[in-house]
Protein backbone atom coordinates (compact mmCIF):
# COMPACT_ATOMS: atom_id res chain seq x y z
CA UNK A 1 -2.90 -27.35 7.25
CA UNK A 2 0.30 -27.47 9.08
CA UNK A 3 2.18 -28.26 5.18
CA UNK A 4 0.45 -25.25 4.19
CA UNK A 5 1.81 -23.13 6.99
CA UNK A 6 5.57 -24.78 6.70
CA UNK A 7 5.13 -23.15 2.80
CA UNK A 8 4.36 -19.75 3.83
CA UNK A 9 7.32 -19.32 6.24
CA UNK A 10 9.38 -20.63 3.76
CA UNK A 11 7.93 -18.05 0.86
CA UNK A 12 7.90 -15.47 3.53
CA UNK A 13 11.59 -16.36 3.97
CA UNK A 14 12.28 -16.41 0.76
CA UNK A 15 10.41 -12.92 0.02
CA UNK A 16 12.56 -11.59 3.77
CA UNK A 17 15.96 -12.48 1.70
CA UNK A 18 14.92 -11.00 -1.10
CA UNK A 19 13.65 -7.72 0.45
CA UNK A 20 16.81 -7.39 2.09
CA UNK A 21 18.89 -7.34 -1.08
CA UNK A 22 16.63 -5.67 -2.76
CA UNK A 23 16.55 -2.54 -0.31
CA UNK A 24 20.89 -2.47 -0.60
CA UNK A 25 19.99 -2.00 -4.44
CA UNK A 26 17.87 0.52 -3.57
CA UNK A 27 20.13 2.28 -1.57
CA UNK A 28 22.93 1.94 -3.68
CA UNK A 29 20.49 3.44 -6.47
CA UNK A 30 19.87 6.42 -4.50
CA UNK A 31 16.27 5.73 -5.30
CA UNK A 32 16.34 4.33 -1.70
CA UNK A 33 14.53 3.28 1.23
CA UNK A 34 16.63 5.94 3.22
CA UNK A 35 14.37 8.23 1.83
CA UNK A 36 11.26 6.38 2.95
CA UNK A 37 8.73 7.89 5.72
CA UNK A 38 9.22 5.48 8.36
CA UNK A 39 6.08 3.34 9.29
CA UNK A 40 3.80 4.65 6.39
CA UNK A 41 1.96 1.61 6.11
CA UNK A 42 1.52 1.55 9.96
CA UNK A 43 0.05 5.28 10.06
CA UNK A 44 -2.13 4.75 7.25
CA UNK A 45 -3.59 2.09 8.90
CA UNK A 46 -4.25 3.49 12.53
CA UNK A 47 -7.18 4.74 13.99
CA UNK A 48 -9.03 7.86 12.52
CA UNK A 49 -11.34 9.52 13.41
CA UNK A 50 -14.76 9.07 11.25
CA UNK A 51 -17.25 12.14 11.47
CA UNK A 52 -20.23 10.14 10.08
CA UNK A 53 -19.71 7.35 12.77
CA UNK A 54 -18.59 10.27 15.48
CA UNK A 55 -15.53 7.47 16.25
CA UNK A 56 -12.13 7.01 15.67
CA UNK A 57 -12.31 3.94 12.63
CA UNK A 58 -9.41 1.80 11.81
CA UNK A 59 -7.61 3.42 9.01
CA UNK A 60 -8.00 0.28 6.77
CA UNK A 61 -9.76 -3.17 6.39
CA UNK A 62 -9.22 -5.66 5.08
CA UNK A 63 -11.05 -8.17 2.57
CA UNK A 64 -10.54 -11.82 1.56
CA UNK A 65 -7.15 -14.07 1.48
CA UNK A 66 -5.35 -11.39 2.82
CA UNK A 67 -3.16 -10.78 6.39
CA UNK A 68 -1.06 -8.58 8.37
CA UNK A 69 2.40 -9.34 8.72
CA UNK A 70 5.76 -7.83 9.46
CA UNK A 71 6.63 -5.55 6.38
CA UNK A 72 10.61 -4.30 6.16
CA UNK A 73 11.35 -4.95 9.89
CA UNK A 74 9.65 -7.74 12.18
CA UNK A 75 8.27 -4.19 13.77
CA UNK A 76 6.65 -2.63 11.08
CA UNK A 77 3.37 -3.77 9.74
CA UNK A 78 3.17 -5.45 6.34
CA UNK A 79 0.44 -6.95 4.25
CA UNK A 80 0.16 -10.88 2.54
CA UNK A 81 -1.71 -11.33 -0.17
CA UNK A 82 -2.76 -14.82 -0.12
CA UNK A 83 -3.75 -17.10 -3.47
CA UNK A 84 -7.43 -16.86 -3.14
CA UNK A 85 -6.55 -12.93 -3.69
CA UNK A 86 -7.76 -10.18 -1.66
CA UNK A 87 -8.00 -6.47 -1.43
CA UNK A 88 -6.75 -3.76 0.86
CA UNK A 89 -9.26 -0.72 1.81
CA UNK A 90 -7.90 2.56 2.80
CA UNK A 91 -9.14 5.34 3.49
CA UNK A 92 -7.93 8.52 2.48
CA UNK A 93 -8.07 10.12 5.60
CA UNK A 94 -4.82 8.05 6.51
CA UNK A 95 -2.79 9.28 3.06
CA UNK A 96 -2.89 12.88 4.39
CA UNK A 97 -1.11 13.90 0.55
CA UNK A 98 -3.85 12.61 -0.65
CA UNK A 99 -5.26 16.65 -0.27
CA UNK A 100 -2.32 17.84 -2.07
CA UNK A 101 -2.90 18.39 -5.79
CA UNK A 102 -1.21 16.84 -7.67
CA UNK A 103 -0.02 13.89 -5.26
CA UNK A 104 1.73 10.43 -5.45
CA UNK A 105 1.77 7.33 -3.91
CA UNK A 106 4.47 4.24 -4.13
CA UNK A 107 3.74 0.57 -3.00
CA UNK A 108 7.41 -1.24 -2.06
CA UNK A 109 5.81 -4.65 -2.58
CA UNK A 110 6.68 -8.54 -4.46
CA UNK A 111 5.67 -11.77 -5.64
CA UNK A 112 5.10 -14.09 -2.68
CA UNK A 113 5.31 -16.84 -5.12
CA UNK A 114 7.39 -17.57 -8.28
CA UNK A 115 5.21 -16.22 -11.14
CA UNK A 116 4.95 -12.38 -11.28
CA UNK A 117 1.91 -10.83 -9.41
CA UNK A 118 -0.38 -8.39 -10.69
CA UNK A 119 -1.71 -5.25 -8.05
CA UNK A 120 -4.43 -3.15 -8.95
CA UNK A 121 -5.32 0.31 -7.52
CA UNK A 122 -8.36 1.90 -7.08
CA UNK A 123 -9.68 5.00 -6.06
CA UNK A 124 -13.19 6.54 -4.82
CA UNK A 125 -13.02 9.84 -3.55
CA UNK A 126 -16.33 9.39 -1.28
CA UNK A 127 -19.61 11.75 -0.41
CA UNK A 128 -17.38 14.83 -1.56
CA UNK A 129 -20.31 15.88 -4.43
CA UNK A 130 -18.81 18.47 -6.42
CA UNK A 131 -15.80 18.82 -4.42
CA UNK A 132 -14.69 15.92 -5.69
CA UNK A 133 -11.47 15.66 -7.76
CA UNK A 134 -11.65 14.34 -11.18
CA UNK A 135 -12.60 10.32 -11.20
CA UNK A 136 -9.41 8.58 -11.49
CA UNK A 137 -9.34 5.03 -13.99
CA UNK A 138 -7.99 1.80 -11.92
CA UNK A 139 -4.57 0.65 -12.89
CA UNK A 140 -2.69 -2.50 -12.49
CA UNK A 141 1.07 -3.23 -11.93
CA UNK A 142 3.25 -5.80 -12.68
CA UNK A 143 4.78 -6.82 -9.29
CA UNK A 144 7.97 -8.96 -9.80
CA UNK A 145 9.70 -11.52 -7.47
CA UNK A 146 12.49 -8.98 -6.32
CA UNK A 147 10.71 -6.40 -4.37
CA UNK A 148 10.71 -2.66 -5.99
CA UNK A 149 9.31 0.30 -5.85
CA UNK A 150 5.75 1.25 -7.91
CA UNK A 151 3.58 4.09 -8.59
CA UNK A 152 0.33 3.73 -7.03
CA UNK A 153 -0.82 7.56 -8.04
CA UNK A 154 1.09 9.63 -10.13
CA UNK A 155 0.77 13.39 -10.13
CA UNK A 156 -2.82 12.81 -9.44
CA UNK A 157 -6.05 15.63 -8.81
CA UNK A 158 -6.45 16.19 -4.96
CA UNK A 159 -8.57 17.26 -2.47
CA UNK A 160 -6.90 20.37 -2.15
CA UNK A 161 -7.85 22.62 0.64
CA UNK A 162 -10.45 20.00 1.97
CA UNK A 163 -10.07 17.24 4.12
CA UNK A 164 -11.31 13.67 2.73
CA UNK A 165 -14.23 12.38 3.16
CA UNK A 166 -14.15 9.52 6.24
CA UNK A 167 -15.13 7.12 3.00
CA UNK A 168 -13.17 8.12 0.59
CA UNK A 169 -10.75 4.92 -0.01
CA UNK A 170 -7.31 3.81 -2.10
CA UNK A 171 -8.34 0.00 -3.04
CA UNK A 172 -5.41 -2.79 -3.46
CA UNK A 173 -6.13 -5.77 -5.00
CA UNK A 174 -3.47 -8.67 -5.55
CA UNK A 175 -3.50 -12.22 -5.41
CA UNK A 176 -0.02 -13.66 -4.13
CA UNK A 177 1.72 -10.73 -3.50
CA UNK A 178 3.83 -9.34 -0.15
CA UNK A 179 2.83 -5.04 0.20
CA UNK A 180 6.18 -3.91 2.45
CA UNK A 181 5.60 -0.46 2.29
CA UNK A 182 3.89 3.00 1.09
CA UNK A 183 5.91 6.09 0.86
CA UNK A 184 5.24 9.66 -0.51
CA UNK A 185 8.11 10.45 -3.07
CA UNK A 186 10.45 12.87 -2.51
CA UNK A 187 11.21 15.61 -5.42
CA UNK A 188 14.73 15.07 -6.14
CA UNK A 189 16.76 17.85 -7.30
C-alpha cells in the first residue's frame, strides 16, 4: 500500500511538471490558460440547489477509482482518475452555458501514466420532456501525456431560456487520467 502511494506522488509529480510547461505553451500559443475562468472545476462542483430534493446537492459525484486532488494550483480542485477507471457526474445546473444554445465545453486534462488515456463524455439532459434539446451521441478523446486543451461539447443544442433540470448531468469517464480544469471558450476575434 505504502509502494502504491510513493507511485502516485511520483506520477502526480511527474503530471505537476508537465502541467506547468504545458500551460507556458499555452500561453505562449495565445490559446492560453490566461483566458481560463478561474476555479471552473471548483464552481461546477459546489453546492446547488436541487428542487426535487428541496436542498442544496453537491454539484458533482463521483464514481469508482476516482479522487479529488489539487488541479493547476495546490488551491484549486482537480480530479484523478485512477487505473480501475472511474467516472465524473455533473450536473448541469453547475455548467450555467450549458442553457446557451449552441454552447461549449473544454477539459484541460492528461495521462497520469505513460500510455495515452482515453476520456469519454456523456450527456443526459434529465426530466426536461419535450423541452429537451436534441440527444447528444457520447464521444471519446484521446488524452496525451502533456496536458492540453479538449472539446468536451462543441457548438452543442441548449437549454435555452430554461434552467436545467437538477438531474440533468455531463458524464466523464477515464481510466488513468489527471482532469485540471473546465473552461467555457472564449470567441476570439
Amino acid at each position: 500500500m505504502a509502494d502504491h502511494g510513493r507511485t502516485y506522488r511520483a506520477m502526480r509529480v511527474r503530471t505537476a511538471l508537465s502541467i506547468g510547461l504545458g500551460s507556458t505553451a499555452l500561453a505562449l500559443t495565445g490559446c492560453g490558460v490566461e483566458d481560463m475562468q478561474a476555479g471552473f472545476l471548483e464552481t461546477a462542483c459546489g453546492m446547488q440547489y436541487d428542487y426535487y430534493a428541496s436542498q442544496p446537492q453537491p454539484g458533482c459525484t463521483l464514481a469508482g477509482d476516482v479522487q479529488q486532488v489539487s488541479g493547476l494550483t495546490a488551491s484549486d480542485v482537480g480530479f484523478h482518475f485512477g487505473p480501475g477507471g472511474g467516472s465524473i457526474f455533473f450536473r448541469l445546473t453547475g455548467i450555467l452555458n450549458s442553457q446557451s444554445t449552441p454552447w461549449s465545453l473544454e477539459a484541460l486534462a492528461a495521462a497520469s501514466g505513460d500510455a495515452p488515456g482515453q476520456m469519454k463524455r456523456a450527456i443526459a439532459w434529465g426530466t426536461c420532456g419535450i423541452y429537451c434539446p436534441a440527444a447528444v451521441p457520447e464521444a471519446s478523446y484521446d488524452v496525451d501525456a502533456e496536458a492540453k486543451w479538449q472539446y468536451l461539447a462543441e457548438d452543442l443544442p441548449g437549454y435555452g431560456s430554461e434552467t436545467p433540470p437538477s438531474d440533468g448531468v455531463l458524464r466523464l469517464t477515464a481510466t488513468d487520467v489527471d482532469l485540471y480544469e473546465l473552461r467555457v471558450p472564449s470567441l476570439v476575434d
